[in-house]
PDB file of N, CA and C in Angstrom:
ATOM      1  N   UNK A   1       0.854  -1.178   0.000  1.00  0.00           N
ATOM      2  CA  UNK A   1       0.000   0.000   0.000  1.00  0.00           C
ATOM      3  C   UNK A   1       0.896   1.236   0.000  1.00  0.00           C
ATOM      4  N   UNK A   2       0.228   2.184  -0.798  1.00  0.00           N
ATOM      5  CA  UNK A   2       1.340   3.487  -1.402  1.00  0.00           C
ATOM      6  C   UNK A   2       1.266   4.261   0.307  1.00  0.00           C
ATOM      7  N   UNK A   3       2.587   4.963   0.806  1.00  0.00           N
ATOM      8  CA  UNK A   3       1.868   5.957   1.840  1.00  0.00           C
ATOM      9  C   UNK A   3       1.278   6.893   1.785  1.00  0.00           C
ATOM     10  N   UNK A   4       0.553   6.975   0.682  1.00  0.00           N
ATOM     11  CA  UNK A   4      -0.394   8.521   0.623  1.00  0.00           C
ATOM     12  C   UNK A   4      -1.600   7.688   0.630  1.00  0.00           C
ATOM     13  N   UNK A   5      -1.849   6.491   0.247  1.00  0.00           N
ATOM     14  CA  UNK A   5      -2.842   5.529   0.540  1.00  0.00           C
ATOM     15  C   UNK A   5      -3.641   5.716   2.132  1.00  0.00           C
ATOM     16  N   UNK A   6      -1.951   4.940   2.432  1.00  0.00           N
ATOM     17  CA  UNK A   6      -2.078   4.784   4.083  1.00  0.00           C
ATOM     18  C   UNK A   6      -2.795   5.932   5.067  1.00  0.00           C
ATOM     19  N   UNK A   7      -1.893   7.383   4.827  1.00  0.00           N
ATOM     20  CA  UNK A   7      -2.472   8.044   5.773  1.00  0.00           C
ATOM     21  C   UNK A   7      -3.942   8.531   5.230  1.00  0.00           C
ATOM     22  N   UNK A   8      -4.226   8.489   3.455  1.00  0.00           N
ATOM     23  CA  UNK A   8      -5.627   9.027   3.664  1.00  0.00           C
ATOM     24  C   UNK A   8      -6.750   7.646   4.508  1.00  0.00           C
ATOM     25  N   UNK A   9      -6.103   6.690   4.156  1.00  0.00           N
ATOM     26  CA  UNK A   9      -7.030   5.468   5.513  1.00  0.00           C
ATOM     27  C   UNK A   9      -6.917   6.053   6.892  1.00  0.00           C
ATOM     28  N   UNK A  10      -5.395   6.303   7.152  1.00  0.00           N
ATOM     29  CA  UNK A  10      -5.500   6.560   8.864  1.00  0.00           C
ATOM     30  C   UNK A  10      -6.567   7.825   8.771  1.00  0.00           C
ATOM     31  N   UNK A  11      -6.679   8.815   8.082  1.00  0.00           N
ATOM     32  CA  UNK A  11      -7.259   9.944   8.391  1.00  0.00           C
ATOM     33  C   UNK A  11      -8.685   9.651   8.132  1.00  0.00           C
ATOM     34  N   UNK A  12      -9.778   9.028   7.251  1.00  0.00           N
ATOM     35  CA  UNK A  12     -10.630   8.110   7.155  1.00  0.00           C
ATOM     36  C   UNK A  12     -10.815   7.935   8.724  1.00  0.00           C
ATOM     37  N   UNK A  13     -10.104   6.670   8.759  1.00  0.00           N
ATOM     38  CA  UNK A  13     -10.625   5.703  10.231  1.00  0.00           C
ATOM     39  C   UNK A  13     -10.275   7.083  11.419  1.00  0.00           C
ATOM     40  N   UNK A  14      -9.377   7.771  11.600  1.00  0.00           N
ATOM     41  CA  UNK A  14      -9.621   9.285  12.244  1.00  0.00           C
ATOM     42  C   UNK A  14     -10.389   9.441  12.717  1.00  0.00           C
ATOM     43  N   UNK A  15     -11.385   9.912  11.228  1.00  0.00           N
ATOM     44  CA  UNK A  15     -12.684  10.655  11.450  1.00  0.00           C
ATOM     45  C   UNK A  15     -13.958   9.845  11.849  1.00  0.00           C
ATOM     46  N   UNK A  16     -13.843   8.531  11.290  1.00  0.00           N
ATOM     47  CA  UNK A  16     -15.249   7.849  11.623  1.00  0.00           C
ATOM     48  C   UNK A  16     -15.249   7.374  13.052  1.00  0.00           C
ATOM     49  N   UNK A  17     -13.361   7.237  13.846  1.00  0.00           N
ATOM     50  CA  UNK A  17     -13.570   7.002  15.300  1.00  0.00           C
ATOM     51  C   UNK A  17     -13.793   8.091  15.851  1.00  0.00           C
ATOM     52  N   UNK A  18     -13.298   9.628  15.414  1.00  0.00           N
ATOM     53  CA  UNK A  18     -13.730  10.875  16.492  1.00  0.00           C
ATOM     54  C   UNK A  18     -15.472  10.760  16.221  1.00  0.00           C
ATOM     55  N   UNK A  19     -16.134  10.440  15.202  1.00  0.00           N
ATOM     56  CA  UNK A  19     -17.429  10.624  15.308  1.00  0.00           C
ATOM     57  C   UNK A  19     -18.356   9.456  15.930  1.00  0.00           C
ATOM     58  N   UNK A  20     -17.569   8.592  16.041  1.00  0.00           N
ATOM     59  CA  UNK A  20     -18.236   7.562  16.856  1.00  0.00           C
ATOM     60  C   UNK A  20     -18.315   8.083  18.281  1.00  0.00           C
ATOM     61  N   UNK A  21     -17.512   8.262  18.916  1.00  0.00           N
ATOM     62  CA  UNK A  21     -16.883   8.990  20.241  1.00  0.00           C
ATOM     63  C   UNK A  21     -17.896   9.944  20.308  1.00  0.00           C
ATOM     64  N   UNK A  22     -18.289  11.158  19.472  1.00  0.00           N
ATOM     65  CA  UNK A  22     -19.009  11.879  19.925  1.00  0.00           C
ATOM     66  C   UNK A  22     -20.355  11.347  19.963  1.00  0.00           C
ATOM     67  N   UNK A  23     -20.803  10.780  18.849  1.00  0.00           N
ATOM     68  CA  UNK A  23     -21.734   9.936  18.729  1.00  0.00           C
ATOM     69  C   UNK A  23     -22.303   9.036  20.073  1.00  0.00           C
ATOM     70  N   UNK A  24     -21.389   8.374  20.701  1.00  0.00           N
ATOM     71  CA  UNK A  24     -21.237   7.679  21.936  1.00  0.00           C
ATOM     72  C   UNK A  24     -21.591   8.635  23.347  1.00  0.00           C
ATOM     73  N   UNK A  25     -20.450   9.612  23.296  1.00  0.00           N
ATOM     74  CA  UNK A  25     -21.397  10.365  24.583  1.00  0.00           C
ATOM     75  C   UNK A  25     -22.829  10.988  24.253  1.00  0.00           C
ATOM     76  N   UNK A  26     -23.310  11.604  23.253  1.00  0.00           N
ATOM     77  CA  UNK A  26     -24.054  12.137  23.289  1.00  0.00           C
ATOM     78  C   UNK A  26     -25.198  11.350  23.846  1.00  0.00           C
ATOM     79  N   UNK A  27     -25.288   9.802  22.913  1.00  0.00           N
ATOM     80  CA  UNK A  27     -26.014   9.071  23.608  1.00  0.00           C
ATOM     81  C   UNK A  27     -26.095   8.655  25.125  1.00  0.00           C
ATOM     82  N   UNK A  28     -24.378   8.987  25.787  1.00  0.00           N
ATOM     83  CA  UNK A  28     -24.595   8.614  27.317  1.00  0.00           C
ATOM     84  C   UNK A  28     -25.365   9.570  27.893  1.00  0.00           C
ATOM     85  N   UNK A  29     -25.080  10.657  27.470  1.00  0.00           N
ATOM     86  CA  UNK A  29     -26.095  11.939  28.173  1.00  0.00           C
ATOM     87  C   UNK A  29     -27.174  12.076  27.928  1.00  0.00           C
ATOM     88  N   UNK A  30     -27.660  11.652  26.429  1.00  0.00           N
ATOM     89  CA  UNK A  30     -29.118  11.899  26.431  1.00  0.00           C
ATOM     90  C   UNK A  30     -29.994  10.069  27.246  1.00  0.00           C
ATOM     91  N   UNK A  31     -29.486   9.412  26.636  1.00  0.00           N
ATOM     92  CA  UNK A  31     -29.919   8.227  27.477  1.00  0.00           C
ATOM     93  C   UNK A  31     -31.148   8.019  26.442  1.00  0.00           C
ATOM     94  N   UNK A  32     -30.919   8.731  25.018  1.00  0.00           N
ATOM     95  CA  UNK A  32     -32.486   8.389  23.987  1.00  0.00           C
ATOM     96  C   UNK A  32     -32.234   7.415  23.476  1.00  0.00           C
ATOM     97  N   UNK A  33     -32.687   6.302  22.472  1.00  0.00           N
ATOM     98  CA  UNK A  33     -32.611   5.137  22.066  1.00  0.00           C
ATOM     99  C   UNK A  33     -32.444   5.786  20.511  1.00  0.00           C
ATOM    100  N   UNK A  34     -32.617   6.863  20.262  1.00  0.00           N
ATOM    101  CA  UNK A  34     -32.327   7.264  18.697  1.00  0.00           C
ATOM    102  C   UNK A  34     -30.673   7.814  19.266  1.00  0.00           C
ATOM    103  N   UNK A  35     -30.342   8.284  19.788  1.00  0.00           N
ATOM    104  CA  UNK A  35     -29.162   8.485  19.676  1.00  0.00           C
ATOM    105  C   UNK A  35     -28.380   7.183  20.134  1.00  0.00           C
ATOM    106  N   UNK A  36     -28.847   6.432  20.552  1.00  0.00           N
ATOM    107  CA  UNK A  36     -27.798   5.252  20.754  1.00  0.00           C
ATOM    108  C   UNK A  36     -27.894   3.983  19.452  1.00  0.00           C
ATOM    109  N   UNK A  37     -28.860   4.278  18.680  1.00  0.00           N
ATOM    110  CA  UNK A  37     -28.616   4.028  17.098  1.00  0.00           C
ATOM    111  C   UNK A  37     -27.674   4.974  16.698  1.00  0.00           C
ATOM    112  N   UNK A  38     -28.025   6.039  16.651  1.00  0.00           N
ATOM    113  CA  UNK A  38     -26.933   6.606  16.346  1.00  0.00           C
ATOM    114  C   UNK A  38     -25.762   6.140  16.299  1.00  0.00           C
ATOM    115  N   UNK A  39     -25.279   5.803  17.487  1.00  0.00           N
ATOM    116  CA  UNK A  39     -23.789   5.729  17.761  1.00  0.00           C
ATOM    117  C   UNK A  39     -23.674   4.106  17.258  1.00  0.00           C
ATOM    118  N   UNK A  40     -24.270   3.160  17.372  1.00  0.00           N
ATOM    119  CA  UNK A  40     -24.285   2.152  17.309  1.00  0.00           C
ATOM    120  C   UNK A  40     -23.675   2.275  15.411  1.00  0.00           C
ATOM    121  N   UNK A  41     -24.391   2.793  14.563  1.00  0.00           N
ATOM    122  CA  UNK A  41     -24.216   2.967  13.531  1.00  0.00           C
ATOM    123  C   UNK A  41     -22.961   3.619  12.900  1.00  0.00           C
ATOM    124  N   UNK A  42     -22.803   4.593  13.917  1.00  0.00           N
ATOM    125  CA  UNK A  42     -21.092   5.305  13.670  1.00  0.00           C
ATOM    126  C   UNK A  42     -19.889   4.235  14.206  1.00  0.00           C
ATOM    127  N   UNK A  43     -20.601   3.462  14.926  1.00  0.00           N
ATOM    128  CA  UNK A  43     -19.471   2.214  15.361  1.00  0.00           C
ATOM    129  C   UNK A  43     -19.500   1.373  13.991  1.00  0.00           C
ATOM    130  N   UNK A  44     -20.146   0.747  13.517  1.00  0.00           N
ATOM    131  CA  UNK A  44     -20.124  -0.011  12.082  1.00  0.00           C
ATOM    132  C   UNK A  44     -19.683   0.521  11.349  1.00  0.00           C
ATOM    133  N   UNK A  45     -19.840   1.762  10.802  1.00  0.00           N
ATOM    134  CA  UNK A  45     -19.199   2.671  10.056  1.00  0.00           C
ATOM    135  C   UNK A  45     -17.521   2.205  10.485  1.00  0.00           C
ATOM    136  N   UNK A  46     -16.892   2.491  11.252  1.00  0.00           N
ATOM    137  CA  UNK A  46     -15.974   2.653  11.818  1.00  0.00           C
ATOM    138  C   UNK A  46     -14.946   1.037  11.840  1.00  0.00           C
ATOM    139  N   UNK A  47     -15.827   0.245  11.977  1.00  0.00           N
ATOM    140  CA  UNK A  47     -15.563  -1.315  12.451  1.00  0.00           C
ATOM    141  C   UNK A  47     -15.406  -1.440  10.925  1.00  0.00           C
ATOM    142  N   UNK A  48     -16.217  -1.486   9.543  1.00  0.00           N
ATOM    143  CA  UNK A  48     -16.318  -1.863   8.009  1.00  0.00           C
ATOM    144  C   UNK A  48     -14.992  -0.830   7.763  1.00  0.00           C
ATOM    145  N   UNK A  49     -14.439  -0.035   7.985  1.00  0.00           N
ATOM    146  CA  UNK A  49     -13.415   0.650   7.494  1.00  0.00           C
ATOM    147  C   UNK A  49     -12.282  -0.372   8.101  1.00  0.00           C
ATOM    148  N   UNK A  50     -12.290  -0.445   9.478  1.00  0.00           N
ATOM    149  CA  UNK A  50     -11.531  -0.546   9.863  1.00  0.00           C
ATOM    150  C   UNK A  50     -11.118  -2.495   9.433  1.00  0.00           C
ATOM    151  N   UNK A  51     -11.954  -3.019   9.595  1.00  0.00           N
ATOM    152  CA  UNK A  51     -12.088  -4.026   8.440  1.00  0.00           C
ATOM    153  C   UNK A  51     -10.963  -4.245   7.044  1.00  0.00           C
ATOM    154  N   UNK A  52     -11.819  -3.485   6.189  1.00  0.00           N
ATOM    155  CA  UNK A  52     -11.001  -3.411   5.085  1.00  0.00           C
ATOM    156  C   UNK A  52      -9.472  -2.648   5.072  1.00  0.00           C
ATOM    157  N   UNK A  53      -9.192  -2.048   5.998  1.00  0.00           N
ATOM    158  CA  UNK A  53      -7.887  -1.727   6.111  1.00  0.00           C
ATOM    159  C   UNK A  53      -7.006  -2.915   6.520  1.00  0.00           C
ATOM    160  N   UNK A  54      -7.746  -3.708   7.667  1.00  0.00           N
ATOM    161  CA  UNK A  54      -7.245  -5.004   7.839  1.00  0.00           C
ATOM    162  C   UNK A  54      -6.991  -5.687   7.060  1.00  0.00           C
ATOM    163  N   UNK A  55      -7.396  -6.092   6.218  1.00  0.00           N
ATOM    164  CA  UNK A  55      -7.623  -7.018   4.746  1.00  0.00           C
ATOM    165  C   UNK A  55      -6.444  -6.636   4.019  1.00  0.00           C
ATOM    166  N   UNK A  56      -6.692  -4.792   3.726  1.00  0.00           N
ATOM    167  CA  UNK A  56      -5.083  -4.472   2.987  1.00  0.00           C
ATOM    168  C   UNK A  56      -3.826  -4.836   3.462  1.00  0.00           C
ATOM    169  N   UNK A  57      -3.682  -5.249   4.849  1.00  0.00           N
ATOM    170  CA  UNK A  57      -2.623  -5.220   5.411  1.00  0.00           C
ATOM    171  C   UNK A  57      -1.848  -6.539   5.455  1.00  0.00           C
ATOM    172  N   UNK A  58      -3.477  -7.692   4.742  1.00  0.00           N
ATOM    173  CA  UNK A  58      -2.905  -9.134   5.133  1.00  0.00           C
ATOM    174  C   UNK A  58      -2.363  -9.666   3.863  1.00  0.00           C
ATOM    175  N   UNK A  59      -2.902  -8.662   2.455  1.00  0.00           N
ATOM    176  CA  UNK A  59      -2.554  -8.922   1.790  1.00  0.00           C
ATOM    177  C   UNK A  59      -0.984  -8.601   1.245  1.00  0.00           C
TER     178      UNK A  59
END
């Protein structure tokens, strides 16, 4: 994998873990069941990236 590859992945997986994170408290504070889809969903987001970066790495 080229390194301009690499860091636009690290910066990718970056962003979908800082938004999970926020995603995550918001739901601890609100305690609503739509925001904890929410976050639940920014975690998959996050997990399928982080996934296929895995994959690049085994190959």
């Amino acid at each position: 994998m080229k390194a301009e590859n690499l860091a636009r992945l690290e910066t990718r997986l970056d962003r979908l873990w800082r938004e999970w994170l926020a995603a995550r408290a918001k739901a601890q504070a609100s305690q609503d069941i739509a925001d904890g889809v929410a976050a639940g969903r920014a975690w998959a987001r996050w997990l399928a990236e982080f996934e296929r970066s895995a994959q690049g790495d085994a190959a």
